[in-house]
C-alpha atoms as a PDB file:
ATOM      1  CA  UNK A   1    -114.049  -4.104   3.158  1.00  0.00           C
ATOM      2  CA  UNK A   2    -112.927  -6.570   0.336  1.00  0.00           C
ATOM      3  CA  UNK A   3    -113.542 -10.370   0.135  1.00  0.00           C
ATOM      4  CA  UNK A   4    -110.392 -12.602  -0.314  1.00  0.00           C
ATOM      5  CA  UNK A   5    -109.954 -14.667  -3.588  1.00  0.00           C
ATOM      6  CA  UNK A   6    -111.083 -17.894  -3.473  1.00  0.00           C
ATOM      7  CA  UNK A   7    -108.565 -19.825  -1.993  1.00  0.00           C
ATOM      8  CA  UNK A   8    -106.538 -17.259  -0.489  1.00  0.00           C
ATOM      9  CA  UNK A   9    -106.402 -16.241   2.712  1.00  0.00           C
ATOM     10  CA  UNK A  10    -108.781 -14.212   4.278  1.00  0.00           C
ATOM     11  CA  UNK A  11    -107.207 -10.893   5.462  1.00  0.00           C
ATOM     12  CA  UNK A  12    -109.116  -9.510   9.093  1.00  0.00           C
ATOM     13  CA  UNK A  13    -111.012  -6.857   9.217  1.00  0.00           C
ATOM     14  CA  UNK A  14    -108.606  -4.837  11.499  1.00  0.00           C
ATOM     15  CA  UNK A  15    -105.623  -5.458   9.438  1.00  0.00           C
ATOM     16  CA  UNK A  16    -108.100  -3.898   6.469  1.00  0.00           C
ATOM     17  CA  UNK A  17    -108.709  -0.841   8.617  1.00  0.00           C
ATOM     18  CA  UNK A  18    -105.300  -0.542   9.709  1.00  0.00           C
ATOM     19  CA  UNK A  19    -104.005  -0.518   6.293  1.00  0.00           C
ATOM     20  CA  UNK A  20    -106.463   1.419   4.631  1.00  0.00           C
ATOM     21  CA  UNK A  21    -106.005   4.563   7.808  1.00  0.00           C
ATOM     22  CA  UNK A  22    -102.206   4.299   7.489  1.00  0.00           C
ATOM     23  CA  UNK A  23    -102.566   4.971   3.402  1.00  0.00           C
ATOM     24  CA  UNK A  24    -104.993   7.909   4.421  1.00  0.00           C
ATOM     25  CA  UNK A  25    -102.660   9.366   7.113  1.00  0.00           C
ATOM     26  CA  UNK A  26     -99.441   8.388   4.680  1.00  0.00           C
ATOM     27  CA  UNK A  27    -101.078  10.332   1.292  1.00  0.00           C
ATOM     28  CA  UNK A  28    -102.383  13.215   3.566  1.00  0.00           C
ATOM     29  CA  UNK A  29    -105.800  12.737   3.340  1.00  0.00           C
ATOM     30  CA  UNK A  30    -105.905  12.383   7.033  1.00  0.00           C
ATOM     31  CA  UNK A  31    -103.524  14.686   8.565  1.00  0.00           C
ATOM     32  CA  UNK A  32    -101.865  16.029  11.332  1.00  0.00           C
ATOM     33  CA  UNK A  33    -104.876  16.725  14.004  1.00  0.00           C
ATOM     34  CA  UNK A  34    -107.327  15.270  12.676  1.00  0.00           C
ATOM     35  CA  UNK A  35    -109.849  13.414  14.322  1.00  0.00           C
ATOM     36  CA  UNK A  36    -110.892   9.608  13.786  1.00  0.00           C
ATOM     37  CA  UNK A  37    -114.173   8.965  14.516  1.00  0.00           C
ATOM     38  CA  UNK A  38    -114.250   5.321  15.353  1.00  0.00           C
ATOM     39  CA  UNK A  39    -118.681   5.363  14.578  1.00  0.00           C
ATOM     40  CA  UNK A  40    -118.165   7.343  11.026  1.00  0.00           C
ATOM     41  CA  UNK A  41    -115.144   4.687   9.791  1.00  0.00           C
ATOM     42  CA  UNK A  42    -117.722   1.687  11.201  1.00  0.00           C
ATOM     43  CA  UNK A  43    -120.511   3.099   8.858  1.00  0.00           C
ATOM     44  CA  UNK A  44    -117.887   3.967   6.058  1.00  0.00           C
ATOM     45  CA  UNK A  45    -116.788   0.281   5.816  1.00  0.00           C
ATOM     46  CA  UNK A  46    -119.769  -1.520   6.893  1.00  0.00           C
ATOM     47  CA  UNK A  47    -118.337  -3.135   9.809  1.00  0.00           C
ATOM     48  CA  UNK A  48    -118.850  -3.195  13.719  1.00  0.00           C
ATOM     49  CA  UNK A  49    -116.732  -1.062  16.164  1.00  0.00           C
ATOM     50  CA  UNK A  50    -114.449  -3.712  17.302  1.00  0.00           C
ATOM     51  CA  UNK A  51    -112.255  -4.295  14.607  1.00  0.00           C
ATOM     52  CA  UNK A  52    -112.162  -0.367  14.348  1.00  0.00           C
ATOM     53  CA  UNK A  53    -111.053  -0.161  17.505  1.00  0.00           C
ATOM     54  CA  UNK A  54    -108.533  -2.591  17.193  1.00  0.00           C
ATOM     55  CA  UNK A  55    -107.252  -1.012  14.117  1.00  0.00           C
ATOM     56  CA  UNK A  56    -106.872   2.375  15.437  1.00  0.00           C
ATOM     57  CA  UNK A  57    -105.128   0.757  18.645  1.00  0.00           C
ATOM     58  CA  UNK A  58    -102.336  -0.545  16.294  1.00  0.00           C
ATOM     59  CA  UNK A  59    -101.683   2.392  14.712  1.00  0.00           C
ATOM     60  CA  UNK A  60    -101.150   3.964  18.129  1.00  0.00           C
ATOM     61  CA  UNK A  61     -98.750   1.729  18.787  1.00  0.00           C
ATOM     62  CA  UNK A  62     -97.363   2.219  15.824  1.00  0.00           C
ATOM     63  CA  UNK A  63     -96.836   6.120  17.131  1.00  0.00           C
ATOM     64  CA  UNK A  64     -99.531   7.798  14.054  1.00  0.00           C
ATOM     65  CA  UNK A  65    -102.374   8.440  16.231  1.00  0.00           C
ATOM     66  CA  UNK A  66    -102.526   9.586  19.547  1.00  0.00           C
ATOM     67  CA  UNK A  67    -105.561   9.367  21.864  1.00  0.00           C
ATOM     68  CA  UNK A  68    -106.581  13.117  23.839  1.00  0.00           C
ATOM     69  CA  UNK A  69    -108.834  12.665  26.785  1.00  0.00           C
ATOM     70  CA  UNK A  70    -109.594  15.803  27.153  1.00  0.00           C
ATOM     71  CA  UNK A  71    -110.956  16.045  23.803  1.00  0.00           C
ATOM     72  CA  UNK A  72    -112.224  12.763  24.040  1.00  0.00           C
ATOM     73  CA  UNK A  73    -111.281  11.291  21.069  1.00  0.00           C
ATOM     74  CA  UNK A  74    -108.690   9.922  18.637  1.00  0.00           C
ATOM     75  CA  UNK A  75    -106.061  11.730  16.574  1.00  0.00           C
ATOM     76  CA  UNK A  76    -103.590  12.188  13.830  1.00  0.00           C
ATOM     77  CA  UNK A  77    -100.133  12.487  15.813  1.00  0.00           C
ATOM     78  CA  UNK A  78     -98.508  15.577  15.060  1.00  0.00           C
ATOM     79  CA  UNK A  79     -94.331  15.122  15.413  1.00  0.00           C
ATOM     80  CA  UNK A  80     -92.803  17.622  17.305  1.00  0.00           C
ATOM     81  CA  UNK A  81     -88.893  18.671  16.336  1.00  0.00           C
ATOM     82  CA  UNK A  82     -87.321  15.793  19.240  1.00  0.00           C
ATOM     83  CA  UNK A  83     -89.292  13.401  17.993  1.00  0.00           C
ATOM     84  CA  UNK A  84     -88.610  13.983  14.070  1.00  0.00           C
ATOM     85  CA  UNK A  85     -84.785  13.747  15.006  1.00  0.00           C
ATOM     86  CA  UNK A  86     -85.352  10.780  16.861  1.00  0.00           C
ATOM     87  CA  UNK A  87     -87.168   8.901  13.867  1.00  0.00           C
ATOM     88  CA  UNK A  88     -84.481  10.566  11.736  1.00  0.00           C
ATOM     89  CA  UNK A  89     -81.631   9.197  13.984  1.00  0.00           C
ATOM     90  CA  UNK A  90     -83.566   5.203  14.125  1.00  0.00           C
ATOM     91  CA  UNK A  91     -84.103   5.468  10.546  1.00  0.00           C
ATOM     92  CA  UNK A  92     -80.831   6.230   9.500  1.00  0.00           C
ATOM     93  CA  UNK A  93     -79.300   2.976  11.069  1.00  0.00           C
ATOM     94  CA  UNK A  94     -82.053   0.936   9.894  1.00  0.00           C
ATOM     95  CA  UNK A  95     -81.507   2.373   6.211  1.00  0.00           C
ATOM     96  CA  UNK A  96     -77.671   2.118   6.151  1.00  0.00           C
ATOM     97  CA  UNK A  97     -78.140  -1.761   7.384  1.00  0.00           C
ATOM     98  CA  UNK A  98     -81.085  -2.703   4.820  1.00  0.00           C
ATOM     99  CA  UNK A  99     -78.650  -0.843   1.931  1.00  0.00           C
ATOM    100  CA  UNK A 100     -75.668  -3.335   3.024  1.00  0.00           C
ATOM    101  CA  UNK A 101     -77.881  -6.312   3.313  1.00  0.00           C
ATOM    102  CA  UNK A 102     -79.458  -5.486  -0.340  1.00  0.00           C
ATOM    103  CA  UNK A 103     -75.460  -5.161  -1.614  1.00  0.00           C
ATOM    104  CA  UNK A 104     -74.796  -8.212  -0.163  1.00  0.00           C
ATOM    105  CA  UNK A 105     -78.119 -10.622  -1.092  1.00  0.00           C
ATOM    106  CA  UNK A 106     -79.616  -8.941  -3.898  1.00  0.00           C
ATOM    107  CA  UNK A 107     -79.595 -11.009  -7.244  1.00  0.00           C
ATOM    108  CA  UNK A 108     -79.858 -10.014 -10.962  1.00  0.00           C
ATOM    109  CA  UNK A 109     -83.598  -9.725 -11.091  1.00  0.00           C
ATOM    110  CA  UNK A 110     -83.271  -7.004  -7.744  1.00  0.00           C
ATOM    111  CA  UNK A 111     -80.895  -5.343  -9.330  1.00  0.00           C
ATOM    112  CA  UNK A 112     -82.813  -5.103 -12.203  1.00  0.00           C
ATOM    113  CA  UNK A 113     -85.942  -4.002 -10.440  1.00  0.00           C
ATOM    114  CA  UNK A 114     -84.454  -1.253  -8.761  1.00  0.00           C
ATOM    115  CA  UNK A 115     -82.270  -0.067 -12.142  1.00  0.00           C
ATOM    116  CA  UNK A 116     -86.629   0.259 -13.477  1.00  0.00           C
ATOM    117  CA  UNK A 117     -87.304   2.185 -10.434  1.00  0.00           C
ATOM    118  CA  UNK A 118     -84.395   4.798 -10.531  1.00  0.00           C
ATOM    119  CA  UNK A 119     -84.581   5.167 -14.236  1.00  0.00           C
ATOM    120  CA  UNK A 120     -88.417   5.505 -13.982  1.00  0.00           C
ATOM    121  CA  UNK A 121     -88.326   7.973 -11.113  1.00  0.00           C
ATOM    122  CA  UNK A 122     -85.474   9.929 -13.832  1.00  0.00           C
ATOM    123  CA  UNK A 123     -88.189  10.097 -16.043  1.00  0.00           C
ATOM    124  CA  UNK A 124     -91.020  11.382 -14.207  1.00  0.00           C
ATOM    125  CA  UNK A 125     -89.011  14.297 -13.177  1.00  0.00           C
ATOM    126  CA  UNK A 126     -87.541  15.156 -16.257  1.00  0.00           C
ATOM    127  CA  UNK A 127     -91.667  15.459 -17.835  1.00  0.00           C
ATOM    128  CA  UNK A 128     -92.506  16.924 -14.400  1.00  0.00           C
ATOM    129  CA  UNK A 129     -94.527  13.892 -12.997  1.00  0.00           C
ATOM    130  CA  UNK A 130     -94.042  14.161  -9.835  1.00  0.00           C
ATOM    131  CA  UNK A 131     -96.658  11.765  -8.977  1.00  0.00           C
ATOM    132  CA  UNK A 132     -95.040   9.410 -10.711  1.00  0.00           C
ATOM    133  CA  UNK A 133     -91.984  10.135  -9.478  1.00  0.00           C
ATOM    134  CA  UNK A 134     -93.241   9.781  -5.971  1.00  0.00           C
ATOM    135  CA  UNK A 135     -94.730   6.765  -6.916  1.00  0.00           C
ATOM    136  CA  UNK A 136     -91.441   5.513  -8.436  1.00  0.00           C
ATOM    137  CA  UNK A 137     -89.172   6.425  -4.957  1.00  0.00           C
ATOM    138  CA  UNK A 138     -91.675   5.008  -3.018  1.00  0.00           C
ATOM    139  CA  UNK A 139     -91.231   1.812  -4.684  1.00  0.00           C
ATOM    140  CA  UNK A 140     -88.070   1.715  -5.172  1.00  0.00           C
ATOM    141  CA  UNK A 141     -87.781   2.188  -0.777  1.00  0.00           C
ATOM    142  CA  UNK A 142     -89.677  -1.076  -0.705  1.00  0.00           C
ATOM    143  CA  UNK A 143     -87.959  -3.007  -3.409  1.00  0.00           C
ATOM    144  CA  UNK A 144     -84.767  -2.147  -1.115  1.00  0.00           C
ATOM    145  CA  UNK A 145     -85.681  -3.138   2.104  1.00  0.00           C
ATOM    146  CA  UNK A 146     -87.526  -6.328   0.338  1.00  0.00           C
ATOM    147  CA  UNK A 147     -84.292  -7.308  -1.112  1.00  0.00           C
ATOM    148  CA  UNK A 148     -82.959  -6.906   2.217  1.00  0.00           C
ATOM    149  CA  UNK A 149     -84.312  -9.850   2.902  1.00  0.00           C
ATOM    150  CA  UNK A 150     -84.729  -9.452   6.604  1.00  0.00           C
ATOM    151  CA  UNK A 151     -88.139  -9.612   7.665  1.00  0.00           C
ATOM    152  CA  UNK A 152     -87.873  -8.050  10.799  1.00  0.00           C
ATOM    153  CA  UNK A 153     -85.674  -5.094   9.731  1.00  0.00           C
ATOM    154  CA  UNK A 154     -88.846  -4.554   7.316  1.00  0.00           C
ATOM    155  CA  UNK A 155     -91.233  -4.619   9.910  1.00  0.00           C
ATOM    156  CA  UNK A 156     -89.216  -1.968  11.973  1.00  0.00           C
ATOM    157  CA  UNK A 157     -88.866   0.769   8.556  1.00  0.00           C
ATOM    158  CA  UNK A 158     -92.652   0.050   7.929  1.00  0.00           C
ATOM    159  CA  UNK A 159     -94.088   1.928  10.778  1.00  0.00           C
ATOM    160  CA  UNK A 160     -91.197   4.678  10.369  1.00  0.00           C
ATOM    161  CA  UNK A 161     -92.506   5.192   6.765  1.00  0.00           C
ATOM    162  CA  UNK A 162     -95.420   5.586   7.717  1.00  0.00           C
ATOM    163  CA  UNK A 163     -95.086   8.185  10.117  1.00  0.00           C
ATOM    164  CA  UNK A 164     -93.169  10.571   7.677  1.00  0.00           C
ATOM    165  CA  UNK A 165     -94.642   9.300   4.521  1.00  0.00           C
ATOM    166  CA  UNK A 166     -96.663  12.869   4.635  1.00  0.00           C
ATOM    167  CA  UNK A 167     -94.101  14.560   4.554  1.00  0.00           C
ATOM    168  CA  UNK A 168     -91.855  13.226   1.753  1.00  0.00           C
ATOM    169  CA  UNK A 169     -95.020  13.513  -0.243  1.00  0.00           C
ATOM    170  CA  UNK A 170     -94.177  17.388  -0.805  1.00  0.00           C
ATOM    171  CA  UNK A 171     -90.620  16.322  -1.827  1.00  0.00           C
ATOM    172  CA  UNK A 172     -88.806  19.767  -2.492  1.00  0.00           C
ATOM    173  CA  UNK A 173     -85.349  18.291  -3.877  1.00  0.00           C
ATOM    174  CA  UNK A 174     -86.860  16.017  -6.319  1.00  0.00           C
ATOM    175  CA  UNK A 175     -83.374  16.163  -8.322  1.00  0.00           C
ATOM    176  CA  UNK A 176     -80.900  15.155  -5.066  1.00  0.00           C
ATOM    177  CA  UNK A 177     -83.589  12.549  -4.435  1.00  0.00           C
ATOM    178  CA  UNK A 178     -83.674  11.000  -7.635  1.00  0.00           C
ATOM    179  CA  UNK A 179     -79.121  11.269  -7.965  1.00  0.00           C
ATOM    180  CA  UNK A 180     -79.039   9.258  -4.555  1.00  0.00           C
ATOM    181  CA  UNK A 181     -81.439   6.566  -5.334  1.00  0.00           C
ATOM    182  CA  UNK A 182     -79.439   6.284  -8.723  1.00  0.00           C
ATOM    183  CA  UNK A 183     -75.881   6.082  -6.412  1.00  0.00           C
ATOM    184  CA  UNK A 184     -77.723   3.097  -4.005  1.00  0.00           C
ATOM    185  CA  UNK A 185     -78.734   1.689  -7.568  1.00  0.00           C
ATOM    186  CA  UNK A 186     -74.916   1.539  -8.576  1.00  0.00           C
ATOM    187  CA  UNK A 187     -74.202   0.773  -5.575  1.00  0.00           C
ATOM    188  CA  UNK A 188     -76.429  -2.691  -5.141  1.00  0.00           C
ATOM    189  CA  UNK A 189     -75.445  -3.720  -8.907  1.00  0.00           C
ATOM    190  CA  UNK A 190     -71.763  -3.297  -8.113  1.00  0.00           C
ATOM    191  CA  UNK A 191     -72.138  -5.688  -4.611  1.00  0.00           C
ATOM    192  CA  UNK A 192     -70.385  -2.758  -2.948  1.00  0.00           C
ATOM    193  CA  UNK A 193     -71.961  -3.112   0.604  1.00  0.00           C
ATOM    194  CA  UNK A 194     -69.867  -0.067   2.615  1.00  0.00           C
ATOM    195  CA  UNK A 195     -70.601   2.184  -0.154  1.00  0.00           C
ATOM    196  CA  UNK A 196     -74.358   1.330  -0.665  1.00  0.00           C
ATOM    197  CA  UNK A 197     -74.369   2.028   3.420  1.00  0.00           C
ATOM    198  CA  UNK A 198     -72.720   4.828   3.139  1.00  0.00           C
ATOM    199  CA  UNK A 199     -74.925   6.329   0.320  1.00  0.00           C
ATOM    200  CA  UNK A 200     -77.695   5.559   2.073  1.00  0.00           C
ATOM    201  CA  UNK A 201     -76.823   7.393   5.334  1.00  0.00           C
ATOM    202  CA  UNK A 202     -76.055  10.350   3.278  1.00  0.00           C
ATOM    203  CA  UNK A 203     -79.427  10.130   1.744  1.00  0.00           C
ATOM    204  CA  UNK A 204     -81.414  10.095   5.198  1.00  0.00           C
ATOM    205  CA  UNK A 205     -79.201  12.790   6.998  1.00  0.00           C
ATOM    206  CA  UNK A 206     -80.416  15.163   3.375  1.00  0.00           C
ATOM    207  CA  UNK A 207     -83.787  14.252   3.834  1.00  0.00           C
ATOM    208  CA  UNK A 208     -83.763  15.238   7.652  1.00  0.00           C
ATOM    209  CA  UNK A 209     -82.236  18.354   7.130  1.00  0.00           C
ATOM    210  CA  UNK A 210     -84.874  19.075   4.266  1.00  0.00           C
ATOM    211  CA  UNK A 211     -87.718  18.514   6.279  1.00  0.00           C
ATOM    212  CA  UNK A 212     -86.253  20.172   9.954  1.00  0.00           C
ATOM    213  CA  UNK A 213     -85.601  22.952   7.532  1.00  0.00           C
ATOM    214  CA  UNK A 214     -89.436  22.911   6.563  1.00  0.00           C
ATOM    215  CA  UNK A 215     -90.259  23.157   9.744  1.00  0.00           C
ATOM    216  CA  UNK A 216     -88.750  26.381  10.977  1.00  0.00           C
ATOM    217  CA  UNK A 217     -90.208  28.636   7.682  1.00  0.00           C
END
């Protein structure tokens, strides 16, 4: 686990864990049904089993791990169809609202930030980067909700994110993707509020079609 700078804050040892298995579970390198071994992550990051414990507790709260005893052990929650829609059908209002509230508050430097992000994202796919480009839409989610500027509509998207950051990571309509985030762009800059909810509504209901469509083939 890392050591704060000097004179910073010292971040605990759970909240290290936590982020560092919601990044694993988020980029796939933990995925659906896999098991967490609480003793193997202790030894990984040279740490007891408490915070551990604690770590893997949040993120069951949090709805990406599940606990099985009768397997005895921990695991990488697998979403079922009901549950997808219901994420869908939460994330879509909290989406639309952080798009309005980003219309409404964002200033110049925002505005600019996200123009980067969309034209960035543009690029990637155009030279077939799509790690950059993933990158890129991923960041320019965040800048969003940051210019939001509601702290506790950002700590409601985080954990939905996270649960379906896996899969957006195989992102098969990289080109509607990148249009949309282009439209919120316009959107923001213009201090058009309805529209920018609008376009962002539109841009969830896509994205949950895309993936309930992924799941029947």
């Amino acid at each position: 686990m890392t050591e704060a700078p000097d004179g910073e804050p010292r971040v605990p040892l759970r909240d290290q864990v936590h982020d560092e298995l919601q990044a694993r579970i988020s980029d796939g390198r933990l995925r659906p049904g896999d098991r967490i071994f609480e003793q193997e992550l202790a030894i990984e990051f040279g740490i007891s089993r408490v915070p551990v414990r604690e770590a893997i507790r949040m993120l069951q709260s949090a709805g990406m791990v599940e606990v099985r005893p009768r397997r005895r052990g921990v695991f990488v929650r697998s979403l079922d169809r009901q549950q997808l829609e219901e994420l869908f059908d939460v994330r879509e209002a909290l989406e639309a609202l952080a798009a309005r509230l980003a219309a409404e508050r964002s200033d110049s430097a925002d505005v600019d930030r996200l123009g980067e992000l969309a034209t960035r994202a543009r690029e990637a796919l155009d030279s077939s980067d799509t790690d950059a480009m993933s990158e890129a839409n991923t960041e320019f989610h965040d800048k969003l909700v940051a210019v939001s500027r509601n702290e506790l509509l950002a700590s409601m998207l985080e954990p939905l994110h996270g649960r379906l950051a896996a899969l957006f990571r195989l992102n098969l309509e990289p080109e509607r993707v990148c249009t949309e985030h282009a439209e919120l762009y316009a959107a923001i800059a213009a201090g058009d509020a309805e529209r920018a909810s609008e376009i962002a509504r539109k841009h969830v209901r896509a994205s949950r079609a895309m993936v309930l469509e992924r799941m029947v083939h």
